[in-house]
Protein backbone atom coordinates (compact mmCIF):
# COMPACT_ATOMS: atom_id res chain seq x y z
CA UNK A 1 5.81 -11.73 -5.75
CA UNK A 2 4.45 -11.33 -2.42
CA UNK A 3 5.62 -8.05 -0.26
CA UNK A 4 5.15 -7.46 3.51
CA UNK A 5 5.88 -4.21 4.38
CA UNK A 6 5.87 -3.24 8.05
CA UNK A 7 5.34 0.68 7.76
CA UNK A 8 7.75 3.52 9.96
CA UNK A 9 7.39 4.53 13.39
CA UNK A 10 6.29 7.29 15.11
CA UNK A 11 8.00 9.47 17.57
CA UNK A 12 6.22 11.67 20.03
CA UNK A 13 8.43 14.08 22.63
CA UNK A 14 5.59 15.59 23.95
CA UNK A 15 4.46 13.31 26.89
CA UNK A 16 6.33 11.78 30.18
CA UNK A 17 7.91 9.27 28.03
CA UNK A 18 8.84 8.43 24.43
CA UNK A 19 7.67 5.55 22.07
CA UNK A 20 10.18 2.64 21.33
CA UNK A 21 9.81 0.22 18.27
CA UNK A 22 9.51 -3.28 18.74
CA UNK A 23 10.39 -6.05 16.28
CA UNK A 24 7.48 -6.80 14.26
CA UNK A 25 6.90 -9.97 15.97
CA UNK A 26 3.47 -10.36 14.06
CA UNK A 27 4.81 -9.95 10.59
CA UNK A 28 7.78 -12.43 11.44
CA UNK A 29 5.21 -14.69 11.98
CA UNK A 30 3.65 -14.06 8.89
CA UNK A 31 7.09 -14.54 7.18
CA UNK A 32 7.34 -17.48 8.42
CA UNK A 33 4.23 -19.07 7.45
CA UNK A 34 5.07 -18.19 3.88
CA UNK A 35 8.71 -19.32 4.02
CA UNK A 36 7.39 -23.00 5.15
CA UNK A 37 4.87 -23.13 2.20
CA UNK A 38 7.46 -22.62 -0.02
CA UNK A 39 6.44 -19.12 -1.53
CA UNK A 40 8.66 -16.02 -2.76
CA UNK A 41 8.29 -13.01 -1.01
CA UNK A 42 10.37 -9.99 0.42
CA UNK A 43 10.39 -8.36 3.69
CA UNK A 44 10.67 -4.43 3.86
CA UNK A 45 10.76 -3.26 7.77
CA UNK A 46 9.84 0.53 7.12
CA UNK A 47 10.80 1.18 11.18
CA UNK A 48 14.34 -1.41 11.17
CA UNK A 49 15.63 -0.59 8.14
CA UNK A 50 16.51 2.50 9.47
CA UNK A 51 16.20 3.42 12.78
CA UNK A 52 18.49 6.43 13.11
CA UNK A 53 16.28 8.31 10.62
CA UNK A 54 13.48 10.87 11.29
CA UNK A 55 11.20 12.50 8.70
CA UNK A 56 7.80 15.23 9.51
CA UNK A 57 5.16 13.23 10.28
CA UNK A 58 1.97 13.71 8.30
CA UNK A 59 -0.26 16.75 9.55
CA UNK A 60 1.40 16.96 13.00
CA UNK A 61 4.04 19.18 14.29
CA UNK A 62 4.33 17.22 17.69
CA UNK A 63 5.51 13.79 15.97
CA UNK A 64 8.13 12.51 14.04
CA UNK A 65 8.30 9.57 11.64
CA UNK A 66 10.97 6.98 12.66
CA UNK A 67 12.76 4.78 9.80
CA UNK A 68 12.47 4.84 5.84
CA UNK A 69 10.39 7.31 3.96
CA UNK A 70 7.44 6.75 1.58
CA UNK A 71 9.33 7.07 -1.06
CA UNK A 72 12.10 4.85 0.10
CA UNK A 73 9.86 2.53 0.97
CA UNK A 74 8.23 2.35 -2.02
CA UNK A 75 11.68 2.42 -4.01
CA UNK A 76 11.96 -1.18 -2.59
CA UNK A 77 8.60 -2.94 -3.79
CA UNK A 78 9.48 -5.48 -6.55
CA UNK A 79 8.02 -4.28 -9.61
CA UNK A 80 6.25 -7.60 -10.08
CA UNK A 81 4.44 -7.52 -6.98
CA UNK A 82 1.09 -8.68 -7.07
CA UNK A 83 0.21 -9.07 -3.27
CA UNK A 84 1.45 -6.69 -0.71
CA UNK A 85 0.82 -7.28 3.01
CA UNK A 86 0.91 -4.16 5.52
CA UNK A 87 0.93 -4.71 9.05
CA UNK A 88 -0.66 -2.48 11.42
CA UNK A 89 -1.16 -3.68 14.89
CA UNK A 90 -2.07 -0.57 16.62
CA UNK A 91 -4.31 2.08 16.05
CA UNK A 92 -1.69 5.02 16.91
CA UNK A 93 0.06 3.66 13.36
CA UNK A 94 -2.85 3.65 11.19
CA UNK A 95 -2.99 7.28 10.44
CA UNK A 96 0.90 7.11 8.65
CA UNK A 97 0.23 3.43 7.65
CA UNK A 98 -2.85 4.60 5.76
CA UNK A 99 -0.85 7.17 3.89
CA UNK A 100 2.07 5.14 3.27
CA UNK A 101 -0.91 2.57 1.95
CA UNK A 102 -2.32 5.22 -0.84
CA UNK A 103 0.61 6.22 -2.03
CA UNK A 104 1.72 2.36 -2.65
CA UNK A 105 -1.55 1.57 -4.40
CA UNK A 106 -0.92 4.47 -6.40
CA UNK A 107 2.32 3.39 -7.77
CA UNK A 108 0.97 -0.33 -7.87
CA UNK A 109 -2.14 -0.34 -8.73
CA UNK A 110 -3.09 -3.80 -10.00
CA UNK A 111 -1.42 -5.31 -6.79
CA UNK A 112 -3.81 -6.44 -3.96
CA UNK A 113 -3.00 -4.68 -0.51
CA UNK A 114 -4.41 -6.92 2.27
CA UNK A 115 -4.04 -5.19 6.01
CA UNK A 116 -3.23 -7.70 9.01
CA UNK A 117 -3.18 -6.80 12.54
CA UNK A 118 -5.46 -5.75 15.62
CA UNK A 119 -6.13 -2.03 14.32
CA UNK A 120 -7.76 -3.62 10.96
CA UNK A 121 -9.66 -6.53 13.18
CA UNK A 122 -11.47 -4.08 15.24
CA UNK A 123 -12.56 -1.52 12.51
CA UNK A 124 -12.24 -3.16 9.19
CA UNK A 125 -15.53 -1.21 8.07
CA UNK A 126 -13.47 2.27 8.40
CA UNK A 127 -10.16 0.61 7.22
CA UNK A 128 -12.23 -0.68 3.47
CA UNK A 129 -14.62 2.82 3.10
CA UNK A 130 -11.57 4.92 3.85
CA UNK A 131 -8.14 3.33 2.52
CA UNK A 132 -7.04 1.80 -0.48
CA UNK A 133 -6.94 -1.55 1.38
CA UNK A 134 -8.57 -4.19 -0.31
CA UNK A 135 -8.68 -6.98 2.06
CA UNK A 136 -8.17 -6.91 5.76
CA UNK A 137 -7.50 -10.48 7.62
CA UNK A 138 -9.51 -10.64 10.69
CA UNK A 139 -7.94 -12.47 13.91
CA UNK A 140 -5.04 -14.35 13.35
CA UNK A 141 -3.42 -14.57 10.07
CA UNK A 142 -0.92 -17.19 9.61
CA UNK A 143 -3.11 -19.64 7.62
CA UNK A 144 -5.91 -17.23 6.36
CA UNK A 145 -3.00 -15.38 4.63
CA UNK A 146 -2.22 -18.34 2.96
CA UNK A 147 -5.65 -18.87 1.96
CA UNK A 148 -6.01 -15.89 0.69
CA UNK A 149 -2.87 -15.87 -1.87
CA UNK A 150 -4.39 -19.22 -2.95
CA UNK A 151 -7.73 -18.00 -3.67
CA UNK A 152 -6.35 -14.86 -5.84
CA UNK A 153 -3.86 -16.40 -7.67
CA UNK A 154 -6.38 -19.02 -8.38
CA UNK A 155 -9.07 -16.12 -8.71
CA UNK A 156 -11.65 -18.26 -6.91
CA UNK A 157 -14.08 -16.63 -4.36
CA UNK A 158 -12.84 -14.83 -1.48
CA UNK A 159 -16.87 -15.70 0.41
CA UNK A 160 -15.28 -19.05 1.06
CA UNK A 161 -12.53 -17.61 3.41
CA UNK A 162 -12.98 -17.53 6.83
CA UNK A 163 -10.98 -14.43 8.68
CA UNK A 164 -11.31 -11.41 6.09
CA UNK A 165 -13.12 -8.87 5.21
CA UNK A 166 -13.65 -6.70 2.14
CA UNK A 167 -15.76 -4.81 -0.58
CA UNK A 168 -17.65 -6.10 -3.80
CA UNK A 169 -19.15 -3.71 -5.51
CA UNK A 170 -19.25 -1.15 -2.82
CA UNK A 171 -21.08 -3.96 -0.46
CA UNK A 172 -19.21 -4.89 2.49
CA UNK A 173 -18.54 -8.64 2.78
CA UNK A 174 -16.88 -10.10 6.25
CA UNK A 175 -16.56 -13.71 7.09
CA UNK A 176 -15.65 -13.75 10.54
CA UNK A 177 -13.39 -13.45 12.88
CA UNK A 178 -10.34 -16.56 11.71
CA UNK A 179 -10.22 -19.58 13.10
CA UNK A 180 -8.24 -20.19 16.25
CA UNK A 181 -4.86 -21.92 15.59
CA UNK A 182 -5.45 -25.10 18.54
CA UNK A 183 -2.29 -26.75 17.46
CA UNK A 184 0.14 -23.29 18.00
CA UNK A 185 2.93 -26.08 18.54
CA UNK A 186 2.90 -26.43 14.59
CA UNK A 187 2.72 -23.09 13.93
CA UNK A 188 6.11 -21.91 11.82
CA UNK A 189 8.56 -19.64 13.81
CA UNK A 190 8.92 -16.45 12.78
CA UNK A 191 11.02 -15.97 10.01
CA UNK A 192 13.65 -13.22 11.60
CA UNK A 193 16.78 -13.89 9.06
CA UNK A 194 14.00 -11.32 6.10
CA UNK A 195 13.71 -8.43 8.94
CA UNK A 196 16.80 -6.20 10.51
CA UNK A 197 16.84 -8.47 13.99
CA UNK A 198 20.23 -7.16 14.12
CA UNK A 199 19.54 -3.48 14.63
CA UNK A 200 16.66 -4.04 16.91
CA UNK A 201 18.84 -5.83 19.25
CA UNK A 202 21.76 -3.93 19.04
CA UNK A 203 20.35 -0.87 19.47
CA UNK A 204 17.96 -2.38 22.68
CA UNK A 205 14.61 -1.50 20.87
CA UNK A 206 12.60 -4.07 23.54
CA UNK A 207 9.65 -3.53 25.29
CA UNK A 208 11.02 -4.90 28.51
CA UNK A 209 13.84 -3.18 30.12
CA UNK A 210 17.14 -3.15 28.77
CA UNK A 211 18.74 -6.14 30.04
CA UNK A 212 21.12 -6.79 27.51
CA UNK A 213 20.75 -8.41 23.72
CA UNK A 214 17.12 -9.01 23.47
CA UNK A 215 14.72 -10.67 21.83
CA UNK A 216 10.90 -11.13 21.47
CA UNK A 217 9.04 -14.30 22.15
CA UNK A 218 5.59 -15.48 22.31
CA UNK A 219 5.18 -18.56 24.58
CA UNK A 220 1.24 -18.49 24.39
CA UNK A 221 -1.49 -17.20 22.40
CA UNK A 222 -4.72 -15.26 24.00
CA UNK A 223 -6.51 -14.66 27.05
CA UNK A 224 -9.31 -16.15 28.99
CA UNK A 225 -10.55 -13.36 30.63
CA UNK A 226 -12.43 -10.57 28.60
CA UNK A 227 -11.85 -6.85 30.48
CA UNK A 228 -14.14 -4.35 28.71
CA UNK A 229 -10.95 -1.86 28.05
CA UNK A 230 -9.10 -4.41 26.25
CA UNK A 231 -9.47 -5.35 23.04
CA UNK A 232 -7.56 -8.87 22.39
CA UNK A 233 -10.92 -10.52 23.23
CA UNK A 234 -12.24 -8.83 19.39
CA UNK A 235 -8.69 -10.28 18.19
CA UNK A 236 -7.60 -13.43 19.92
CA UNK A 237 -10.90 -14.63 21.24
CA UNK A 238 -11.32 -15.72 24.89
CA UNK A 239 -9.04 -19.05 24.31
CA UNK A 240 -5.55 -19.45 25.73
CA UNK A 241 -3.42 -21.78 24.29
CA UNK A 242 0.11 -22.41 25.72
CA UNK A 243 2.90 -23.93 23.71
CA UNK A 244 4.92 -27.09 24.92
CA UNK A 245 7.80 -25.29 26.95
CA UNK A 246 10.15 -27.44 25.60
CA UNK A 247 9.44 -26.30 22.02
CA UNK A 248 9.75 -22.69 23.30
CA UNK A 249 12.89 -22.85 24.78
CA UNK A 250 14.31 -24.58 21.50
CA UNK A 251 13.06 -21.56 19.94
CA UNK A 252 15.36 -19.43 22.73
CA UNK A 253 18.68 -21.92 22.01
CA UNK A 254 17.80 -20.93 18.24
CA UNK A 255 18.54 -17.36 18.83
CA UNK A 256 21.46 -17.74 21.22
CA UNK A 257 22.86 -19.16 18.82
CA UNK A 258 21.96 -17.22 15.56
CA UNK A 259 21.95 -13.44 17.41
CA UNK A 260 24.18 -14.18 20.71
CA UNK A 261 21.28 -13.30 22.89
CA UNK A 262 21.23 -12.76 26.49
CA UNK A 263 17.80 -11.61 27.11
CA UNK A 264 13.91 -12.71 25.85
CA UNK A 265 11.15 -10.48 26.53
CA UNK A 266 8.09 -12.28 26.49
CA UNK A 267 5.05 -10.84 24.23
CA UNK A 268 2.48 -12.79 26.13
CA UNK A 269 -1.05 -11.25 26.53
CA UNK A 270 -1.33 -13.57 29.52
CA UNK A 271 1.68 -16.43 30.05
CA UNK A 272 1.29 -16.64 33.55
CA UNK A 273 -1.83 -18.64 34.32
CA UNK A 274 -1.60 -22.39 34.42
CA UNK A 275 0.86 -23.40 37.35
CA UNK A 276 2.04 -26.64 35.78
CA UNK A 277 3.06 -24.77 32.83
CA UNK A 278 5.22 -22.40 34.69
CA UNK A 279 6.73 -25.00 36.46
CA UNK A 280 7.69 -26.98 33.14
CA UNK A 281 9.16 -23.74 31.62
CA UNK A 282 11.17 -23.19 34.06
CA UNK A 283 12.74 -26.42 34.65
CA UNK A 284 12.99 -26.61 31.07
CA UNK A 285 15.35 -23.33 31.10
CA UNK A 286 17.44 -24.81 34.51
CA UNK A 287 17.53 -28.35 33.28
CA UNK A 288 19.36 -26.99 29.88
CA UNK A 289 21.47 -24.96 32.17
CA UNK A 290 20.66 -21.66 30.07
CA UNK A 291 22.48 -18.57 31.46
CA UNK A 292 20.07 -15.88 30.16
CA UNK A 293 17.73 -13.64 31.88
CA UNK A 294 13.74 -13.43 30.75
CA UNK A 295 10.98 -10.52 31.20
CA UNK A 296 7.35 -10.37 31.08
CA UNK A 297 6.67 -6.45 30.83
CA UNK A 298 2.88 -7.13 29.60
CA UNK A 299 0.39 -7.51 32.51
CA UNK A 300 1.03 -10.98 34.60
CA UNK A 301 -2.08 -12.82 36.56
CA UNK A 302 -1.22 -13.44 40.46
CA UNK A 303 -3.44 -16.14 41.08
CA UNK A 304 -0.84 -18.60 41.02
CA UNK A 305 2.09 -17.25 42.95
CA UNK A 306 3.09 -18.73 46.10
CA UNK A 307 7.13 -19.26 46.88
CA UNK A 308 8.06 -22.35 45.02
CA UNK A 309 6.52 -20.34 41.49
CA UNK A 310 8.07 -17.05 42.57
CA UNK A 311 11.54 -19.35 43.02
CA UNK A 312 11.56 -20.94 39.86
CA UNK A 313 10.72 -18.18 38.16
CA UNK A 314 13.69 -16.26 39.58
CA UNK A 315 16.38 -19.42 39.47
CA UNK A 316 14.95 -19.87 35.52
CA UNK A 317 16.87 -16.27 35.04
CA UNK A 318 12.88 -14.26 35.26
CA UNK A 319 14.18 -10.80 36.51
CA UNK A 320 11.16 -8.46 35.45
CA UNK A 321 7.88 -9.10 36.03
CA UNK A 322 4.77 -6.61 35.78
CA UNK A 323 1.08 -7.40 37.30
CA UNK A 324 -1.78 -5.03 36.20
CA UNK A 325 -4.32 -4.77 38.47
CA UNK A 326 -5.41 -1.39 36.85
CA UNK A 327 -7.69 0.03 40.08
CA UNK A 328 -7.76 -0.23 43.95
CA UNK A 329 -11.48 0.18 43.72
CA UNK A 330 -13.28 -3.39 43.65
CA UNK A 331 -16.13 -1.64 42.69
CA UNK A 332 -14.11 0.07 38.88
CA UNK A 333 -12.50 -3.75 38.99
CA UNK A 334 -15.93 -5.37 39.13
CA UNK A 335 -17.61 -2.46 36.41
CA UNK A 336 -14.32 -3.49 34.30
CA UNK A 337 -14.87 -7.41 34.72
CA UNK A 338 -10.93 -7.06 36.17
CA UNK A 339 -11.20 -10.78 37.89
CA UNK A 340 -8.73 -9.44 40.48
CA UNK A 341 -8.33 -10.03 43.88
CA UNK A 342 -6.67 -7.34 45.62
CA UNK A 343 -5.65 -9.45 48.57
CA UNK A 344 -4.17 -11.87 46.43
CA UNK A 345 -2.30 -9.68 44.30
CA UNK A 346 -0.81 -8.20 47.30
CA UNK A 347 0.32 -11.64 48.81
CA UNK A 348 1.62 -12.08 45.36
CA UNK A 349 3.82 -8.96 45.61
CA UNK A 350 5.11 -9.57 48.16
CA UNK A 351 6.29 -13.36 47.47
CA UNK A 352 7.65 -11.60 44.29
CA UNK A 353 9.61 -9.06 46.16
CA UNK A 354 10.64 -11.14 48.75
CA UNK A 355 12.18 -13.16 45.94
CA UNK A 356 14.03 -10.64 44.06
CA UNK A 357 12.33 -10.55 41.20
CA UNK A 358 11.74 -6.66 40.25
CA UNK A 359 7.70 -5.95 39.68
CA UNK A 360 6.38 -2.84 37.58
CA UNK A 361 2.02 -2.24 38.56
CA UNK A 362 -0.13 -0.73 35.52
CA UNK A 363 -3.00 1.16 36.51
CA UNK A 364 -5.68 2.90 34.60
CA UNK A 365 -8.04 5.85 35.96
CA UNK A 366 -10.85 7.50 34.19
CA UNK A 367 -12.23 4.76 33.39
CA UNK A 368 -16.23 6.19 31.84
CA UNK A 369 -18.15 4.59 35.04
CA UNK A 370 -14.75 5.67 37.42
CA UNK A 371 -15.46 7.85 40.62
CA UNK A 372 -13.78 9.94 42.36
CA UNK A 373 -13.28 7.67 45.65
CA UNK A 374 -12.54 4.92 43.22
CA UNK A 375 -9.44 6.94 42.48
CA UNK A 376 -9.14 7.58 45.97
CA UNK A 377 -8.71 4.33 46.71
CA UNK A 378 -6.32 3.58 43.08
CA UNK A 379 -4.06 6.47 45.12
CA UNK A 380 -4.37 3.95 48.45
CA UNK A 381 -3.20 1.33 46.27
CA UNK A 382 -0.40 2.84 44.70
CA UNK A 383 0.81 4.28 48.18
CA UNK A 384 0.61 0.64 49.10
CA UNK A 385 2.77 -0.74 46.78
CA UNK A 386 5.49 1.78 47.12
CA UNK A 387 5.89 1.16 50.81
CA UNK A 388 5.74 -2.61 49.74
CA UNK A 389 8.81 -2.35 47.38
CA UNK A 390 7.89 -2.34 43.96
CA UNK A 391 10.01 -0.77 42.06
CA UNK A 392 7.81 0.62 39.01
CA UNK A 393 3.75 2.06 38.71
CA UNK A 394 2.59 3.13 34.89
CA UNK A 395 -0.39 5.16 35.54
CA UNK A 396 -2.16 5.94 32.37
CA UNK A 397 -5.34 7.09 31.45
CA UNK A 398 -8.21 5.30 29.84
CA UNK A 399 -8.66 5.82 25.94
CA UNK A 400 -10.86 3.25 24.20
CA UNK A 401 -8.93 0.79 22.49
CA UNK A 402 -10.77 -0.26 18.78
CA UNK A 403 -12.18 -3.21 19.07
CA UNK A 404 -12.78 -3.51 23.16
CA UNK A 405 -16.48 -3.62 24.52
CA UNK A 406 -16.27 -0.09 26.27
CA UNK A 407 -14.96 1.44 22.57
CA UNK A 408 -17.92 -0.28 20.94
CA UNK A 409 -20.31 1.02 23.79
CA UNK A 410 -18.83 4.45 23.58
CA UNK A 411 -19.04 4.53 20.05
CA UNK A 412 -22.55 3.67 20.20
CA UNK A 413 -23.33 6.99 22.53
CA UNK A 414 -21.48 8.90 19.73
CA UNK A 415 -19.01 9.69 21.97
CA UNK A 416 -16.19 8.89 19.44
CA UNK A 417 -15.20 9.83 15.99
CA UNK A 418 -13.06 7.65 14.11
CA UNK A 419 -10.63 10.16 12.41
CA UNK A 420 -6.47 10.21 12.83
CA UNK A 421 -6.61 12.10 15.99
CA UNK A 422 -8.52 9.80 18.00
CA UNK A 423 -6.36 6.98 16.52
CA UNK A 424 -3.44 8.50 17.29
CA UNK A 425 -4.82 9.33 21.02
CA UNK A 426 -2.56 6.71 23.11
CA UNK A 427 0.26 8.56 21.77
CA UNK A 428 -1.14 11.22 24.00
CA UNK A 429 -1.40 9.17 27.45
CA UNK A 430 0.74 10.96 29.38
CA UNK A 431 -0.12 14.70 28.08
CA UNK A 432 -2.65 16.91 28.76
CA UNK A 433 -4.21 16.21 25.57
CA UNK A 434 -5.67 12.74 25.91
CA UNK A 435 -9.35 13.47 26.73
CA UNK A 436 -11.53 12.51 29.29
CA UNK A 437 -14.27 10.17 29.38
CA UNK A 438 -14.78 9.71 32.82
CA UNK A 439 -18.29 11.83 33.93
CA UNK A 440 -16.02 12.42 37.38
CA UNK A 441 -13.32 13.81 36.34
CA UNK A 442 -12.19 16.46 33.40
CA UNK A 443 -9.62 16.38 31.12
CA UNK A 444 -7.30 18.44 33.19
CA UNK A 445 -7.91 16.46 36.86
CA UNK A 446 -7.38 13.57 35.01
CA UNK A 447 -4.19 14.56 34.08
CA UNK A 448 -2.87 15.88 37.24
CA UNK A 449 -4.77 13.50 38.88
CA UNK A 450 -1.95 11.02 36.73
CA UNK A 451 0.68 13.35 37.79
CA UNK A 452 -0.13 13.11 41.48
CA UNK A 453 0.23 9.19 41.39
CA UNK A 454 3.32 9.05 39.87
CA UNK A 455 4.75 11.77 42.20
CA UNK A 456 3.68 9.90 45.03
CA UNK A 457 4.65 6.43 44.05
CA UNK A 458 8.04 7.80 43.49
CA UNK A 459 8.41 9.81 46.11
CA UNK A 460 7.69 7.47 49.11
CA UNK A 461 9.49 5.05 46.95
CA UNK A 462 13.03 7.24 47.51
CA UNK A 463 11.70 7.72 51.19
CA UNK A 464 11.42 4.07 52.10
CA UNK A 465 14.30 2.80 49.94
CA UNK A 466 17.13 5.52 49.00
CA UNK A 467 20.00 3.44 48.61
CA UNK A 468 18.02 1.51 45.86
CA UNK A 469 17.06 4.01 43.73
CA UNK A 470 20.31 5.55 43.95
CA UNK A 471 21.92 2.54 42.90
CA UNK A 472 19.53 1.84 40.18
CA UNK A 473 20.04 5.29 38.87
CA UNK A 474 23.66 4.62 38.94
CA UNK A 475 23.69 1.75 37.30
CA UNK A 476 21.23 3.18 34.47
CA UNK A 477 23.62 6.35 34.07
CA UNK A 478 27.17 5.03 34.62
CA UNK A 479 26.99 1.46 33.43
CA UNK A 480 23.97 1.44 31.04
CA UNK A 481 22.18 -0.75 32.65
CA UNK A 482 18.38 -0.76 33.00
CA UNK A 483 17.38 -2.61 35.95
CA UNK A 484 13.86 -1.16 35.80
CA UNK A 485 11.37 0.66 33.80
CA UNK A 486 11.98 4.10 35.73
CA UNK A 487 15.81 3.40 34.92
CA UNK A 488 14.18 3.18 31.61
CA UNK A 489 12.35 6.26 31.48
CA UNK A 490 15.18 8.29 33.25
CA UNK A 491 17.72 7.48 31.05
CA UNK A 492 15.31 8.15 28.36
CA UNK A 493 14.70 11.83 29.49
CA UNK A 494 18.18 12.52 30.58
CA UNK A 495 19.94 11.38 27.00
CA UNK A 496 17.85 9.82 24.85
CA UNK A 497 15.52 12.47 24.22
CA UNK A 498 18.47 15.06 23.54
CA UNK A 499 19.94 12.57 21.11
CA UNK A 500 16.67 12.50 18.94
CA UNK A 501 16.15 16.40 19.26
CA UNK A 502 19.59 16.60 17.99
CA UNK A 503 18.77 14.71 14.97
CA UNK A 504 15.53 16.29 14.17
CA UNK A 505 17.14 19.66 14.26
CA UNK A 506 20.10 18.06 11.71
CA UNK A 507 17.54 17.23 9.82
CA UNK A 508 15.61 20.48 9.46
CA UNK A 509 18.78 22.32 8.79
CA UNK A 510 19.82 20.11 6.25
């Protein structure tokens, strides 16, 4: 029997915002895959399953664990289990996946627990020498997992794999990074009918904005360009691949249909780059006169925007869209390798704008090679798009994702120590805790420095445009409805939060 377990989540009430779960779109995948080859397995979502639940979260006082317990968890492993998959797709999870790992290889301890996802990719020497994991697939998994179950049921060598990585007699043994799926139009769909879809949607656990019954969707795989902060290059290569649009909006028919939803939010690392594919999805979605509305809240290239591509994108039902030009400084966008034109991203703002469509800007300072009139002119920036009309700005500060070239470089000045805290370190972007590694700037600029950008964002956002942000709020309060991610994060604050502490305090007293 194979098992994929997708472990709980985490909750954090310490920073500017909390974390939401997302649908383990990955996993699905994985189910998929497995359901088309014909094999028995079982699904257990350790987040879905139970997303009204909070437990103590290991060795922290300042987090909570979100879904099923250990124990729980465990309770639902088939006894005859011989191959359970974990996923873990960011770091912040390893710490409690890693846990929730020993104590399932104690209780099953002939099975063979194979770790999938971007966390185990970027540092599968740390994930073998200090877990009970036994195999971690490098890259993407879909047919190296199937591989793999082959070659231990068969008990034939695992050196003949390409994608994974693991021990043999203490020695460390990795094949490479998986081969890149050209044909993703083949690729199975993922399998949501094993996982809790249902309470996901229903409870609006999206990424996006809440924009009614949602669901996730991945219209293209990778990225072409390779920014030293990020680290899909270590995971997805530097290929992008695009699915036929007509095959992807069969896939969003499917789940009108099975889940009655209104909404897709788009997982893309990049979906926005070839013009004629833009054009053909959206036609696609018009020409099958789909009433639904679509979001890309990941980062969103601007090279190709002009008025007909902002157009379609809005008469296709596109309402959210979110570009990430990350500095105003050319020179931090150059040091970065950020291919970014900052006069084209503004034209493309303003098309967007002009438009309707509603446009969030992620920026990161303290970067290690940032300066201080870099962030002078990230502040410029940010003032700039305010006055322009965009309605959103995530400022966050720069921790070193596993597996991206300025981690590895970092790691190499033995400026970084792999141990649950740093892991766990996004968790802390909008605190006071997240450290530094910018030679300009401390720990505690940084922060206010953070502070000061959303404040004045914000601020000369209500200045220029106080009917909208009043009506936004009102909407978000009144009619529960999340027209943008500040609607988002106030509602979150004003209710959400209270609703959680409430719980967590039931839970202590009981």
């Amino acid at each position: 029997m194979i098992t994929l377990i997708n472990p709980p989540g985490t909750k954090s009430f310490s920073g500017l915002q909390m974390h939401t779960p997302n649908p383990p779109l990955g996993l699905a995948y994985i189910a998929g895959a497995l359901k088309r080859a014909g094999l028995e397995y079982i699904v257990i979502d350790g987040t879905g399953e139970d997303l009204d639940s909070v437990h103590p979260y290991p060795g922290r006082d300042d987090f909570l664990m979100q879904g099923l317990t250990f124990e729980e968890i465990i309770s639902k492993i088939p006894t005859d289990s011989d191959i359970i998959g974990v996923g873990c797709n960011f770091s912040t999870l390893w710490p409690l996946t890693k846990v929730l790992i020993e104590k399932v290889s104690s209780k099953f301890p002939k099975a063979k627990i194979i770790l999938g996802g971007e966390h185990g990719t970027a540092v599968y020497q740390d994930v073998l020498k200090n877990s009970c994991v036994d195999i971690v697939v490098l890259g993407e998994a879909e047919e190296t997992f199937l591989y793999l179950i082959r070659a231990l049921r068969e008990m034939s060598s695992l050196k003949d794999i390409k994608g994974i990585a693991f021990l043999e007699s203490d020695n460390l043994i990795a094949t490479g990074l998986s081969e890149r799926q050209r044909n993703v139009d083949d690729i199975a769909l993922p399998d949501w009918h094993s996982f809790p879809i249902e309470e996901y949607i229903s409870r609006h656990q999206v990424n996006g904005v809440n924009l009614g019954r949602s669901m996730p969707l991945l219209a293209t795989r990778g990225c072409p360009y390779q920014c030293t902060f990020c680290s899909n290059p270590n995971m997805w290569t530097q290929r992008w691949i695009p699915r036929n649009p007509s095959l992807v909006v069969d896939e969003m028919v499917k789940y009108i249909e099975d889940y009655q939803v209104t909404n897709f939010d788009f997982q893309d690392l990049t979906a926005i780059i070839n013009r004629k594919w833009v054009v053909e999805f959206s036609n696609e979605i018009m020409d099958r006169g789909l009433e639904i509305t679509w979001q890309m809240p990941s980062g969103t290239r601007a090279e190709i925007f002009d008025e007909e591509v902002a157009d379609l994108l809005y008469r296709s039902g596109c309402r959210v869209l979110a570009f990430a030009p990350e500095s105003g400084s050319q020179e931090t966008l150059d040091t970065i390798k950020k291919q970014v034109d900052l006069d084209k991203l503004k034209k493309a703002v303003r098309i967007s704008l002009k438009r309707g469509l509603k446009l969030s800007c992620f920026i990161v300072i303290g970067f290690p090679d940032d300066t201080r009139k870099g962030m002078r002119e990230t502040m410029s920036l940010i003032r700039k798009f305010a006055l322009l009309g965009v309605y959103d700005v995530a400022v966050t500060k720069f921790v070193p994702y596993p597996g991206s070239e300025l981690f590895k470089r970092l790691q190499a000045e033995g400026r970084i120590e792999l141990d649950d805290r740093f892991f766990e370190s996004p968790m802390d972007f909008y605190t006071s805790n997240s450290p530094s590694f910018c030679a300009a700037s401390s720990t505690r600029r940084l922060y206010w420095t953070m502070i000061w950008m959303f404040t004045n964002f914000y601020v000369l956002s209500f200045i220029s445009r106080p009917i909208r942000t009043i009506r936004i709020l009102f909407n978000a309060i009144l009619c529960s409805k999340e027209e943008t991610r500040y609607a988002k994060w106030f509602v979150d604050r004003l209710f959400t939060r209270k609703q959680w502490r409430k719980l967590e305090r039931s839970k202590v007293s009981g």
